[in-house]
PDB file of N, CA and C in Angstrom:
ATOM      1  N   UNK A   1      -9.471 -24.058 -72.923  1.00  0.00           N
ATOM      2  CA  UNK A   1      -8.097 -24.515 -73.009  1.00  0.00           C
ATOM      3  C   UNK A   1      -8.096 -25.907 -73.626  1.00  0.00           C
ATOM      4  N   UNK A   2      -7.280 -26.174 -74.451  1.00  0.00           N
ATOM      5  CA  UNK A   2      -7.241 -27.515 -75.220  1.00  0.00           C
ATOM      6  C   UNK A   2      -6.628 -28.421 -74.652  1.00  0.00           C
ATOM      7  N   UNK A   3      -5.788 -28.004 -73.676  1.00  0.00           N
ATOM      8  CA  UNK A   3      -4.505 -29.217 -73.276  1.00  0.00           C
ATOM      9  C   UNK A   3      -3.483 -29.267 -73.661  1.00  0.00           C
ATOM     10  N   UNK A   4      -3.124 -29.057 -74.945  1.00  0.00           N
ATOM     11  CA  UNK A   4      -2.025 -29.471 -75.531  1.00  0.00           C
ATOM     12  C   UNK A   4      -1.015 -28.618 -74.963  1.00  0.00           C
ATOM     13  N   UNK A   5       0.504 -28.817 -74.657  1.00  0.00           N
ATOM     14  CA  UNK A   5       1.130 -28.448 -74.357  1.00  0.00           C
ATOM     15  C   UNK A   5       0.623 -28.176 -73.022  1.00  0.00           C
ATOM     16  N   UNK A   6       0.104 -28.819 -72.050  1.00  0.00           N
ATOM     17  CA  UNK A   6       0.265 -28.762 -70.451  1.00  0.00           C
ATOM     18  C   UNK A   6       1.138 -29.467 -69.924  1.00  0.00           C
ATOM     19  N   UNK A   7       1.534 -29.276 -68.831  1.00  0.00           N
ATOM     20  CA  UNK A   7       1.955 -30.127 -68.262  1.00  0.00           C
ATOM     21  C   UNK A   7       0.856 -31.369 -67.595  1.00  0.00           C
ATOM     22  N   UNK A   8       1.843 -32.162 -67.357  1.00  0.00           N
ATOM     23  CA  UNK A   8       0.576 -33.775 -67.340  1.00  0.00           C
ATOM     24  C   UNK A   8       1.410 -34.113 -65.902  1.00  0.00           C
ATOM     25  N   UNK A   9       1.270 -34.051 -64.529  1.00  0.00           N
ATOM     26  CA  UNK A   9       1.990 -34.329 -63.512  1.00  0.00           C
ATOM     27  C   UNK A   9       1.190 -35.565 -62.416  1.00  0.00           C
ATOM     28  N   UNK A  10       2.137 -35.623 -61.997  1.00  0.00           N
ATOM     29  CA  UNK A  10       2.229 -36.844 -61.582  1.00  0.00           C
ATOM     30  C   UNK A  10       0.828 -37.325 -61.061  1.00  0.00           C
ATOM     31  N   UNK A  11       0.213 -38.478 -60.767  1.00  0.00           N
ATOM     32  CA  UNK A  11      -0.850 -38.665 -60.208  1.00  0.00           C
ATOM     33  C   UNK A  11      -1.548 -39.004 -58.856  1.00  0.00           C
ATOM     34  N   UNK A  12      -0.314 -38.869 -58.314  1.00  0.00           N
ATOM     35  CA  UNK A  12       0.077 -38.759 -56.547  1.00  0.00           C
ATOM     36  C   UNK A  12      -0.290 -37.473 -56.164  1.00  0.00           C
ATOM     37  N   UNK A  13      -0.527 -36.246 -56.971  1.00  0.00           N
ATOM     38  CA  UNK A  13      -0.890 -35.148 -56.624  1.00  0.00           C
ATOM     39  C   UNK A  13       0.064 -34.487 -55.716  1.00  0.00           C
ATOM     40  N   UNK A  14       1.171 -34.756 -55.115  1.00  0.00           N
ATOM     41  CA  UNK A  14       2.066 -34.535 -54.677  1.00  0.00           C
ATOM     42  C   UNK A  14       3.058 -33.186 -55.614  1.00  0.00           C
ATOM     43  N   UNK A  15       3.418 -32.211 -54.874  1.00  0.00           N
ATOM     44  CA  UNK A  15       4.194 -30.855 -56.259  1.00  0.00           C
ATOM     45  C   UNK A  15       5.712 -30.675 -55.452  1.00  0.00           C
ATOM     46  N   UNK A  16       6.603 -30.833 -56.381  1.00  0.00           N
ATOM     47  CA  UNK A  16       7.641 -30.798 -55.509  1.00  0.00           C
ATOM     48  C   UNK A  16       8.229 -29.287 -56.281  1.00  0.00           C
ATOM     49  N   UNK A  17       8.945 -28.153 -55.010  1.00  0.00           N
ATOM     50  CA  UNK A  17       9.032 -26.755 -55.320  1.00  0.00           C
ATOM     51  C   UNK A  17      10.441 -26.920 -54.510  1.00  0.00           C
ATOM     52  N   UNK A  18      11.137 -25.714 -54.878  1.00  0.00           N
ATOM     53  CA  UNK A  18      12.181 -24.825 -54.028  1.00  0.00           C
ATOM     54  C   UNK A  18      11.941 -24.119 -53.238  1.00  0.00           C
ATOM     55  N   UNK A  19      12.327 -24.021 -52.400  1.00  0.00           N
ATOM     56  CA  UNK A  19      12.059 -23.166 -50.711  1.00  0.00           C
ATOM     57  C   UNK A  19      12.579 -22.202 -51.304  1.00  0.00           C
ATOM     58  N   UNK A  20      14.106 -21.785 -52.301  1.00  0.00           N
ATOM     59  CA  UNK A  20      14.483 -20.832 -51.643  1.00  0.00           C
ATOM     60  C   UNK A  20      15.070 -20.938 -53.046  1.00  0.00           C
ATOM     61  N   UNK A  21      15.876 -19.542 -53.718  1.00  0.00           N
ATOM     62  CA  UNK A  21      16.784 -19.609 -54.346  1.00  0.00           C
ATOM     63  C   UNK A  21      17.872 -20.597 -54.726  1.00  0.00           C
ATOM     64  N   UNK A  22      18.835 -20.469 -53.552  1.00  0.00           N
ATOM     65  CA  UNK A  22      19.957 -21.523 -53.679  1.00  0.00           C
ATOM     66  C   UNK A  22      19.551 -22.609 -53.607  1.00  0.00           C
ATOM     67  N   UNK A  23      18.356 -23.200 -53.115  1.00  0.00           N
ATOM     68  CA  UNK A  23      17.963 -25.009 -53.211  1.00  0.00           C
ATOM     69  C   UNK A  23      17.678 -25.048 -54.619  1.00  0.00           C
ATOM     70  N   UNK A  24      17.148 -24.354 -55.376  1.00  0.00           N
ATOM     71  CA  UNK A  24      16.963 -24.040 -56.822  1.00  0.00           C
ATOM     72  C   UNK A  24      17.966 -24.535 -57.678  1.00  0.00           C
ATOM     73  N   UNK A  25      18.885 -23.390 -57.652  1.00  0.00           N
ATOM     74  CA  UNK A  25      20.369 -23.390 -58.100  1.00  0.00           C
ATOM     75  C   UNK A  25      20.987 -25.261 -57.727  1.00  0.00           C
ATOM     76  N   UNK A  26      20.935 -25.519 -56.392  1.00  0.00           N
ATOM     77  CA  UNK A  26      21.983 -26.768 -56.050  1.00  0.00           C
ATOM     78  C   UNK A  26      21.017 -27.694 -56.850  1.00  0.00           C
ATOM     79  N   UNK A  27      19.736 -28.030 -56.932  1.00  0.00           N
ATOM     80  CA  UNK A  27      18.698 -28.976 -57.428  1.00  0.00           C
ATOM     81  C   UNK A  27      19.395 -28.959 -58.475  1.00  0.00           C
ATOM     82  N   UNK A  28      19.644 -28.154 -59.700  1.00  0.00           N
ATOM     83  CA  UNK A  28      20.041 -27.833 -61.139  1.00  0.00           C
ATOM     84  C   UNK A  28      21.113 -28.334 -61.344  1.00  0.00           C
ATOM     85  N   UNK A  29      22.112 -28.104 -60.355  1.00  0.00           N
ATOM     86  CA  UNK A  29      23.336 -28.538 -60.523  1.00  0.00           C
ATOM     87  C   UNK A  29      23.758 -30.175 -60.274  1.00  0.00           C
ATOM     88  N   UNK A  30      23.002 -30.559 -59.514  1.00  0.00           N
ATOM     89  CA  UNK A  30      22.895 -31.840 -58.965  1.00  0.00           C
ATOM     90  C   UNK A  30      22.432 -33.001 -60.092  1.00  0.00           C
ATOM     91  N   UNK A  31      21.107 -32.483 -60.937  1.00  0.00           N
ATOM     92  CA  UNK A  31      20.369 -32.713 -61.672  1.00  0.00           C
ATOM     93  C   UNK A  31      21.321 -33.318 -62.775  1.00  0.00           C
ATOM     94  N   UNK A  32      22.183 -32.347 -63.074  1.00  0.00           N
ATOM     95  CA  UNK A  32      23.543 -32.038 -64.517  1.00  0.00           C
ATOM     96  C   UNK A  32      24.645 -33.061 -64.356  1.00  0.00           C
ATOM     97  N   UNK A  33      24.784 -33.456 -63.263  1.00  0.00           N
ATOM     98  CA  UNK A  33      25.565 -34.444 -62.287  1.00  0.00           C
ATOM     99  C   UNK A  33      25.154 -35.740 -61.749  1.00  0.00           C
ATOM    100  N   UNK A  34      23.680 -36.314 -61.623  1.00  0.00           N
ATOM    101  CA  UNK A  34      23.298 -37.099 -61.489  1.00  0.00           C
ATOM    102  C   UNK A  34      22.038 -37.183 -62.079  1.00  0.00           C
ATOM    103  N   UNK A  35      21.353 -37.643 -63.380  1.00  0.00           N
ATOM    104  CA  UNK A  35      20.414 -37.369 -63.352  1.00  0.00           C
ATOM    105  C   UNK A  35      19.353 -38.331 -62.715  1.00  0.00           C
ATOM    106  N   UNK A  36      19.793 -39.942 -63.273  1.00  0.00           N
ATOM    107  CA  UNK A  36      19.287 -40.533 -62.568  1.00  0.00           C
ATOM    108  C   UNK A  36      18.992 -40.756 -61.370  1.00  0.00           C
ATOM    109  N   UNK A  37      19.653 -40.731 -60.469  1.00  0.00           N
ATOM    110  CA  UNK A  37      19.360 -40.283 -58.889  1.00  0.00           C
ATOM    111  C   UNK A  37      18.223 -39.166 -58.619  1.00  0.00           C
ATOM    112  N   UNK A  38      18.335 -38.499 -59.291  1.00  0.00           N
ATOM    113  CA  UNK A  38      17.522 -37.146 -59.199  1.00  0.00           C
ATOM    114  C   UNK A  38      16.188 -37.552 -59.404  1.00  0.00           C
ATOM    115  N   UNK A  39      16.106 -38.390 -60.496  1.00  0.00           N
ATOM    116  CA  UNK A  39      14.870 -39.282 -61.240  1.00  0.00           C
ATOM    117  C   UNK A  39      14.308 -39.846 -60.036  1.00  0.00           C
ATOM    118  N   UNK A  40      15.597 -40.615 -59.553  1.00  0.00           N
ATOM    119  CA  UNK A  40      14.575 -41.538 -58.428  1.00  0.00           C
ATOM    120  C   UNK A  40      14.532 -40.990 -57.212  1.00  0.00           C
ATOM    121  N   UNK A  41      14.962 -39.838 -56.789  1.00  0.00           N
ATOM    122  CA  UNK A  41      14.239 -38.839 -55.590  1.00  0.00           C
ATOM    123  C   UNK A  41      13.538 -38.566 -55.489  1.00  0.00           C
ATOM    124  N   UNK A  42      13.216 -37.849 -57.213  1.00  0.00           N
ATOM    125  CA  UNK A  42      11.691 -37.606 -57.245  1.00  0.00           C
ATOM    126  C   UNK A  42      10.405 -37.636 -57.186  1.00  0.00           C
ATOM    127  N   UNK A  43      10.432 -39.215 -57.963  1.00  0.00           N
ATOM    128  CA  UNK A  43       9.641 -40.624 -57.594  1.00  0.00           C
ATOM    129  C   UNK A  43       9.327 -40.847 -56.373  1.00  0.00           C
ATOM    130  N   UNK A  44      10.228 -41.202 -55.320  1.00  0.00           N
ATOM    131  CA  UNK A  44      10.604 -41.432 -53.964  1.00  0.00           C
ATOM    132  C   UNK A  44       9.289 -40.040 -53.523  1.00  0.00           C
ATOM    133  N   UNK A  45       9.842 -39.284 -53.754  1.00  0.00           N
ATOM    134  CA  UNK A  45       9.352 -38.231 -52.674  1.00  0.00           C
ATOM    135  C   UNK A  45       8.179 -37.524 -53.497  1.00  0.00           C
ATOM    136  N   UNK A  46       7.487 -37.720 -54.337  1.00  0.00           N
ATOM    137  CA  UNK A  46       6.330 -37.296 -54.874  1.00  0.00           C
ATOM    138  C   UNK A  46       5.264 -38.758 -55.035  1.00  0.00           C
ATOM    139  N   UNK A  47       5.751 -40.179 -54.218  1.00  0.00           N
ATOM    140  CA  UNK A  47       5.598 -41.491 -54.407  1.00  0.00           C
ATOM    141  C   UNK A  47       5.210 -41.644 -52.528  1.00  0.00           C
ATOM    142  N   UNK A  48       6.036 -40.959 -51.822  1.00  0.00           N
ATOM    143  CA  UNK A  48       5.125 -41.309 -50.091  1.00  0.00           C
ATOM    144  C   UNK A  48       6.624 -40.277 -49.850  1.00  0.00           C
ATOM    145  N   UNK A  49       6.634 -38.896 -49.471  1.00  0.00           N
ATOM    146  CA  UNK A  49       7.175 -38.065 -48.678  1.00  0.00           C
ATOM    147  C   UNK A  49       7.927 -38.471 -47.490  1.00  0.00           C
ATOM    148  N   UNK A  50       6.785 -39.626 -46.922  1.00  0.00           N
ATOM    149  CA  UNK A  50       6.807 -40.031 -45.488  1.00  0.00           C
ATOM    150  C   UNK A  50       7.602 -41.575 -45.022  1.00  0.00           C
ATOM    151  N   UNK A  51       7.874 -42.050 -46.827  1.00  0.00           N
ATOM    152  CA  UNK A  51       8.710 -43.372 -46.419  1.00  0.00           C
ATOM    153  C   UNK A  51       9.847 -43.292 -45.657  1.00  0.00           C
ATOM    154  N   UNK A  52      10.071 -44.131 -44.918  1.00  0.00           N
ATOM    155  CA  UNK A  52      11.150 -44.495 -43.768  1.00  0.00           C
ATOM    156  C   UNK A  52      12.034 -45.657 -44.673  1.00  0.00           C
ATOM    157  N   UNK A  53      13.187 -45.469 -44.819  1.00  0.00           N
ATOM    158  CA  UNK A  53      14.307 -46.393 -45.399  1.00  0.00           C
ATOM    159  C   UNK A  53      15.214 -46.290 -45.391  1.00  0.00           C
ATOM    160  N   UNK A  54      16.238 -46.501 -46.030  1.00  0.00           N
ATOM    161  CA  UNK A  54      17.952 -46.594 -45.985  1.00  0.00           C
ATOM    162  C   UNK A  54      17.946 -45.004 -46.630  1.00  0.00           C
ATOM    163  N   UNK A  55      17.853 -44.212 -47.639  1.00  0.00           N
ATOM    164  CA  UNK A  55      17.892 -43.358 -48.163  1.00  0.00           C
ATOM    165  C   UNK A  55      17.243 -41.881 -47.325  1.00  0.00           C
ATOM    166  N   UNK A  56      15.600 -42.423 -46.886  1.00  0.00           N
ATOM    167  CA  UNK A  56      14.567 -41.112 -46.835  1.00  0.00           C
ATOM    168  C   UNK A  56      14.131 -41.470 -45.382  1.00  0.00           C
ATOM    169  N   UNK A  57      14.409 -40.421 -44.220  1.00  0.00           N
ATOM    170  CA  UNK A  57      14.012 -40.449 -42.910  1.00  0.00           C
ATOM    171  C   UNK A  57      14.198 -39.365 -42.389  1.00  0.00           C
ATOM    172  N   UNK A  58      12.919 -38.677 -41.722  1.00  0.00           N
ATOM    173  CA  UNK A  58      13.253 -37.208 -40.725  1.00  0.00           C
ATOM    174  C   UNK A  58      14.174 -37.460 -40.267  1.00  0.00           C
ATOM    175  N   UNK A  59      14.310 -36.025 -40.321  1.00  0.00           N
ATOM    176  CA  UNK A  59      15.896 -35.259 -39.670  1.00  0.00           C
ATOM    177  C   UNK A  59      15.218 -35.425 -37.792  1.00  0.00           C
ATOM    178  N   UNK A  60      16.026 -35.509 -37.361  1.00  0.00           N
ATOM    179  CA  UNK A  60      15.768 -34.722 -35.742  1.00  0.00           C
ATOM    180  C   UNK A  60      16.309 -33.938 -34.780  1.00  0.00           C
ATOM    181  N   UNK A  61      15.901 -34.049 -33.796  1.00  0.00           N
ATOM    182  CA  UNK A  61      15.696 -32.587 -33.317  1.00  0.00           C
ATOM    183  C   UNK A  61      15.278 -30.678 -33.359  1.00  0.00           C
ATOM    184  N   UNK A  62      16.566 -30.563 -33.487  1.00  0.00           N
ATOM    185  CA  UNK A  62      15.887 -28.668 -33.789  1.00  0.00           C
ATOM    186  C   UNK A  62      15.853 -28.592 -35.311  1.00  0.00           C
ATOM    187  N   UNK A  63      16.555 -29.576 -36.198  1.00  0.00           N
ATOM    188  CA  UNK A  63      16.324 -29.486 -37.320  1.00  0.00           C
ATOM    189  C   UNK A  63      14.738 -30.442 -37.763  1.00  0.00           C
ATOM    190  N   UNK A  64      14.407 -30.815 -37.055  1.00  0.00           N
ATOM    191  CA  UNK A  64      13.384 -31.992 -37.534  1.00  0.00           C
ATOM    192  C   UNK A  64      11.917 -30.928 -38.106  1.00  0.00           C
ATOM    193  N   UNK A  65      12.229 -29.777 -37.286  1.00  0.00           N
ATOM    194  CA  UNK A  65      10.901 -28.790 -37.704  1.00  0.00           C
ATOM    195  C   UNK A  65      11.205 -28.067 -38.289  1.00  0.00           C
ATOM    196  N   UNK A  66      10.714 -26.897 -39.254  1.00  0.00           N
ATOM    197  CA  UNK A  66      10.934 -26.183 -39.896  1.00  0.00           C
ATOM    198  C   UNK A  66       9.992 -25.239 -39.962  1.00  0.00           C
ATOM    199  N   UNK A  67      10.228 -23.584 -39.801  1.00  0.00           N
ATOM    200  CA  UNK A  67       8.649 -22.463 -39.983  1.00  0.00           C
ATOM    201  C   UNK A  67       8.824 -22.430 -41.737  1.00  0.00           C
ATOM    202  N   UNK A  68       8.062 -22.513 -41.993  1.00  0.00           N
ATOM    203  CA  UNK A  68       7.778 -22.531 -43.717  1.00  0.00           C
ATOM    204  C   UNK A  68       6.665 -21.759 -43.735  1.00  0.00           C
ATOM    205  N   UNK A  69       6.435 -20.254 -44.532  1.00  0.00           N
ATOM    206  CA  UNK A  69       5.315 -19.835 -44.479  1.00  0.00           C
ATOM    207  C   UNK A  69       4.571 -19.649 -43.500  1.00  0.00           C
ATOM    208  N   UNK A  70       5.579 -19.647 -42.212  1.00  0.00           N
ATOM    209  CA  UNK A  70       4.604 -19.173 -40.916  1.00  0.00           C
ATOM    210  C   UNK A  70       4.104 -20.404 -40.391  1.00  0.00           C
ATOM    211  N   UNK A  71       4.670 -21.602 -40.890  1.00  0.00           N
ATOM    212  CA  UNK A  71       3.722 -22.843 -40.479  1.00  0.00           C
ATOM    213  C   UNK A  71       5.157 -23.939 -40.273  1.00  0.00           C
ATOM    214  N   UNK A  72       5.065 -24.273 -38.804  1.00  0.00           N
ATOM    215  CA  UNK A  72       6.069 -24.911 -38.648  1.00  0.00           C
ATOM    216  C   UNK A  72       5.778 -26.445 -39.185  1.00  0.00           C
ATOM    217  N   UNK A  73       6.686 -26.893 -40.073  1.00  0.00           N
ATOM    218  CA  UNK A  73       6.535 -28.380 -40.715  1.00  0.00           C
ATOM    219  C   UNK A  73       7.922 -29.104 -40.830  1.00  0.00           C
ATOM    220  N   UNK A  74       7.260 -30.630 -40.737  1.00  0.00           N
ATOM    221  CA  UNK A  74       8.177 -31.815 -40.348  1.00  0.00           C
ATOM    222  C   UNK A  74       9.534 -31.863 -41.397  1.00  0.00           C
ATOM    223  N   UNK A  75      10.367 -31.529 -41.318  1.00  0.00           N
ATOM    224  CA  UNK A  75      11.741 -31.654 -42.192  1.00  0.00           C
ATOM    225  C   UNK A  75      12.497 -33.100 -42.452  1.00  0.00           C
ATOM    226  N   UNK A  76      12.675 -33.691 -43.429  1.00  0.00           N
ATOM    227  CA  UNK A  76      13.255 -35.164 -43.726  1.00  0.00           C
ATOM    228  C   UNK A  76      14.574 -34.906 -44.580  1.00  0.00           C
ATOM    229  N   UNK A  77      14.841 -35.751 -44.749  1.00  0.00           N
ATOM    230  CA  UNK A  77      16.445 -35.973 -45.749  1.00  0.00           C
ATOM    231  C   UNK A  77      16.306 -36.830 -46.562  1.00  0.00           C
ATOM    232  N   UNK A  78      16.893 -36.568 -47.384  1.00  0.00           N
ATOM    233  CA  UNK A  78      17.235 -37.766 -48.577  1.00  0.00           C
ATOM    234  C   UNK A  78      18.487 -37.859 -49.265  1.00  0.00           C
ATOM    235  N   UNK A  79      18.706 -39.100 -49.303  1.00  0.00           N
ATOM    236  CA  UNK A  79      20.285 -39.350 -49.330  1.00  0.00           C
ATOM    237  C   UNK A  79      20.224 -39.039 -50.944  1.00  0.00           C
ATOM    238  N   UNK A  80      20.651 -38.818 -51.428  1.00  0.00           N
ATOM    239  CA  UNK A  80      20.637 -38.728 -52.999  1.00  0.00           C
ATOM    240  C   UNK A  80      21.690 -39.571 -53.675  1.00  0.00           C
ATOM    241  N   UNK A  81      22.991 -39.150 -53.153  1.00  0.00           N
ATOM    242  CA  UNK A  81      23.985 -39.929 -53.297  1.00  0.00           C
ATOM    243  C   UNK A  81      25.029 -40.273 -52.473  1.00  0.00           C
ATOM    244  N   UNK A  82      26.513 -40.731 -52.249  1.00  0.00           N
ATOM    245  CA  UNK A  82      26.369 -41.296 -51.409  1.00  0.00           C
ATOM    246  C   UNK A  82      27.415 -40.438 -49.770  1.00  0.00           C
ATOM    247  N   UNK A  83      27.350 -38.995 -50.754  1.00  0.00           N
ATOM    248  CA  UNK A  83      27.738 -38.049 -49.760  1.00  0.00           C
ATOM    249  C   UNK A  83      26.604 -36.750 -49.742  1.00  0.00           C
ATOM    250  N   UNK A  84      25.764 -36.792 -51.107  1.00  0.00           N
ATOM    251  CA  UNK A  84      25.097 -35.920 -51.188  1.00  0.00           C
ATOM    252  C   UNK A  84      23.411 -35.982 -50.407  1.00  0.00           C
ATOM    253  N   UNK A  85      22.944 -34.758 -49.999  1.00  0.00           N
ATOM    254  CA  UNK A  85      21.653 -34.742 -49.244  1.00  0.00           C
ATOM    255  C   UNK A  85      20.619 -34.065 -50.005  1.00  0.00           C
ATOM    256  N   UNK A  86      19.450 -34.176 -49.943  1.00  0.00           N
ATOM    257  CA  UNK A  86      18.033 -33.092 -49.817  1.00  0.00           C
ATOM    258  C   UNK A  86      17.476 -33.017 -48.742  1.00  0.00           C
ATOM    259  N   UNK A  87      17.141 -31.817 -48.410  1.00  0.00           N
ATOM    260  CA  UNK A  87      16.363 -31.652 -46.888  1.00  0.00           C
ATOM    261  C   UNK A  87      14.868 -31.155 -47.598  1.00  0.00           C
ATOM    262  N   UNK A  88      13.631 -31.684 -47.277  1.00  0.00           N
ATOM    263  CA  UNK A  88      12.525 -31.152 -47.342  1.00  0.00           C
ATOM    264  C   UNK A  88      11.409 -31.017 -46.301  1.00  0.00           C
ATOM    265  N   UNK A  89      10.798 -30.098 -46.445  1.00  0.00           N
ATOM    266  CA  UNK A  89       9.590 -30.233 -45.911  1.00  0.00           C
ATOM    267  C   UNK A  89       8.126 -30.469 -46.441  1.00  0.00           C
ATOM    268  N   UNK A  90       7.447 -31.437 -45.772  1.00  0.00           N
ATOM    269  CA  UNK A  90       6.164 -31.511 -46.262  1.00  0.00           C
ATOM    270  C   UNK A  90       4.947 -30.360 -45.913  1.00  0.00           C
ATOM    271  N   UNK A  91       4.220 -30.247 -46.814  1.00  0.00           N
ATOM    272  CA  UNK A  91       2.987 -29.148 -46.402  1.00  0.00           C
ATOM    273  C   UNK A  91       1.909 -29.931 -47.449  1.00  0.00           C
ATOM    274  N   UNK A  92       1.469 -30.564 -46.344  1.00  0.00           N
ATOM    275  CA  UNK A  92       0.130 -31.479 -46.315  1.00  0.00           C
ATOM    276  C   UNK A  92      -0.980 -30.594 -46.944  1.00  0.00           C
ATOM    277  N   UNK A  93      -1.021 -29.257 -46.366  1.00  0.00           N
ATOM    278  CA  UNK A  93      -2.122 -28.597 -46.687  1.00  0.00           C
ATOM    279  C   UNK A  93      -2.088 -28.611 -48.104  1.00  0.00           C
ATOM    280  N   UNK A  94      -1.066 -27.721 -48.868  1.00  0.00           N
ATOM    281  CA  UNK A  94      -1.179 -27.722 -50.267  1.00  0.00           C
ATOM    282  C   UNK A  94      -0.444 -28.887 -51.146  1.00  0.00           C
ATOM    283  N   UNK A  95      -0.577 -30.208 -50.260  1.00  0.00           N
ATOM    284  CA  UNK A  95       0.334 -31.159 -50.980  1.00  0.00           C
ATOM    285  C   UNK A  95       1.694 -30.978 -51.693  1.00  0.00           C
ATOM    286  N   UNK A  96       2.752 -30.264 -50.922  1.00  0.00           N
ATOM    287  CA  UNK A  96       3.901 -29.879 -51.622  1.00  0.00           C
ATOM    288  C   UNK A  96       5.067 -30.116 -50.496  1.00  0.00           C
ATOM    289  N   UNK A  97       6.085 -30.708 -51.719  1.00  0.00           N
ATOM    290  CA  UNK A  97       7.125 -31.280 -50.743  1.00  0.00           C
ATOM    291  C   UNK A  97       8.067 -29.698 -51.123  1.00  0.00           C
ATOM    292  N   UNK A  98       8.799 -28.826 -50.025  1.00  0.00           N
ATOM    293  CA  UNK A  98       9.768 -28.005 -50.724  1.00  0.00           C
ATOM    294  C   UNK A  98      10.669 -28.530 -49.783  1.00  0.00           C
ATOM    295  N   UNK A  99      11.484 -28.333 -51.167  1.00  0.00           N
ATOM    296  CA  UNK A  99      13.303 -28.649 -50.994  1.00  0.00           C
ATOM    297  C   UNK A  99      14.165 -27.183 -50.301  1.00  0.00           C
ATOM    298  N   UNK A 100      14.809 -27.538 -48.791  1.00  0.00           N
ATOM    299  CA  UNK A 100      15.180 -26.552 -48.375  1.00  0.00           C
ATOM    300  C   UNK A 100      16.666 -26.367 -48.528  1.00  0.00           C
ATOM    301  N   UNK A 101      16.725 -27.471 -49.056  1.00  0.00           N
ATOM    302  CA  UNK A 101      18.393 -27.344 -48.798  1.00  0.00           C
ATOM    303  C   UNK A 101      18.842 -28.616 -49.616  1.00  0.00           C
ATOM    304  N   UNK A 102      19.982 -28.866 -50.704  1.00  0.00           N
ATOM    305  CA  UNK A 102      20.329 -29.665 -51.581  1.00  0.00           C
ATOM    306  C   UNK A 102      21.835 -29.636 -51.721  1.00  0.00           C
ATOM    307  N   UNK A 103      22.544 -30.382 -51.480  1.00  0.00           N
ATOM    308  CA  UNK A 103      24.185 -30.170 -50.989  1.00  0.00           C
ATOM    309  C   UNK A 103      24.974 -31.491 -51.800  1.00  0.00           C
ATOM    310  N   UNK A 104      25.808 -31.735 -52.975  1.00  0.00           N
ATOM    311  CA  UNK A 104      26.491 -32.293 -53.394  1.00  0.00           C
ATOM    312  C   UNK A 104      26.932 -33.481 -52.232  1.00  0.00           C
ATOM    313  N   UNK A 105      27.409 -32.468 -51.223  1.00  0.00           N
ATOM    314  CA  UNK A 105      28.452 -33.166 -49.679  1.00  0.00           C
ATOM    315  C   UNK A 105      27.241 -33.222 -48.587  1.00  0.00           C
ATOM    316  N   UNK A 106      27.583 -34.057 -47.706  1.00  0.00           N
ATOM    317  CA  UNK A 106      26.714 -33.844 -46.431  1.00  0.00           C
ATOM    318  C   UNK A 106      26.919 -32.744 -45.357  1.00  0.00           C
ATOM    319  N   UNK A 107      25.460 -32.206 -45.439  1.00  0.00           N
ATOM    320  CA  UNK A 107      25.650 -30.922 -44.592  1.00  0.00           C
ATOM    321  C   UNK A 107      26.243 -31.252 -43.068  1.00  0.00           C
ATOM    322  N   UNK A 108      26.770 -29.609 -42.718  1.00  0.00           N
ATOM    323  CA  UNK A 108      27.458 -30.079 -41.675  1.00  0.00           C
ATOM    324  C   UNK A 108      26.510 -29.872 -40.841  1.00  0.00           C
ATOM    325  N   UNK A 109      25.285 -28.938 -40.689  1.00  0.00           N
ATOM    326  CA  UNK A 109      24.092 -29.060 -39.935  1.00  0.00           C
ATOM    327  C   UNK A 109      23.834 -30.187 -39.316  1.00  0.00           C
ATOM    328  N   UNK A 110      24.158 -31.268 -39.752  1.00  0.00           N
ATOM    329  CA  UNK A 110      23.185 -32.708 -39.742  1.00  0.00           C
ATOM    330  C   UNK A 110      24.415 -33.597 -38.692  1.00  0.00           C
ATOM    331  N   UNK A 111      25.884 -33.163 -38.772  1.00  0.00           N
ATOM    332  CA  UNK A 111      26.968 -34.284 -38.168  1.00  0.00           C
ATOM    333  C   UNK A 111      26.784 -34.765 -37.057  1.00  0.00           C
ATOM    334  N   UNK A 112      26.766 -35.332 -36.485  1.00  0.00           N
ATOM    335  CA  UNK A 112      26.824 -35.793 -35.137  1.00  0.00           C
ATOM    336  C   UNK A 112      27.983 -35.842 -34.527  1.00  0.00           C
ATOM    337  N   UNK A 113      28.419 -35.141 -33.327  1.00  0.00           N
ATOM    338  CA  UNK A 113      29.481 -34.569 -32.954  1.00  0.00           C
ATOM    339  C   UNK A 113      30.061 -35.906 -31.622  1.00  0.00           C
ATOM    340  N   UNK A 114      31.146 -35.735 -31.685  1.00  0.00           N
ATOM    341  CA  UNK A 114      31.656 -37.258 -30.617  1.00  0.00           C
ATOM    342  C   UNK A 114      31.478 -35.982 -29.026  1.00  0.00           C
ATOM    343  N   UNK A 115      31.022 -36.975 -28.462  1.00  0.00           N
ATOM    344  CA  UNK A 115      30.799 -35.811 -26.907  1.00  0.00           C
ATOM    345  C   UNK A 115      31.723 -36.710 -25.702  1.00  0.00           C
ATOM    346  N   UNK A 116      32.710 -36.582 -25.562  1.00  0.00           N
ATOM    347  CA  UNK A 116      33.327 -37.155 -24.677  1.00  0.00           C
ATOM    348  C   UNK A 116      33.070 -36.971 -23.176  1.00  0.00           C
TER     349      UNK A 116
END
């Protein structure tokens, strides 16, 4: 193989994938709509998965885990913009962040409900 025309990826070794169909689809659409943001998610999350900041921090509770492939793994968020989310999970084993969920608006999964 010569190389030419490979892809040349990142050097964090980090692979960022779609869980699922529709995270696919919303990634694309999001992408068309923001690109820059998208740019720097990517960065962000193929750059330390695991940073803690204003933007990128596990989810918690029953959402904080996730079965992926039979293998339950740690689920985070990322603010993308400034209503919009990514939910991923990390899988350490094969170094891959997948995107489970990608939402223009903030999911309602995530609200925190007033408990009187």
């Amino acid at each position: 193989m010569s190389g030419r025309g490979e892809e040349i990826r990142r050097p964090t070794g980090w692979v960022v994938r779609a869980a699922n169909a529709k995270a696919w689809r919303a990634w694309r659409e999001l992408r068309a709509q923001v690109p820059g943001n998208c740019d720097r998610c990517w960065l962000d999350l193929t750059g330390d998965p695991r940073r803690v900041d204003d933007r990128q921090h596990p989810l918690s509770g029953a959402l904080g885990t996730v079965k992926h492939d039979g293998r339950d793994l740690e689920q985070w968020q990322y603010e993308i913009t400034a209503g919009g989310r990514i939910w991923y999970v990390i899988d350490d084993t094969d170094k891959t962040i997948w995107l489970t969920k990608v939402a223009a608006g903030h999911p309602k999964e995530s609200e925190r409900r007033n408990r009187w």
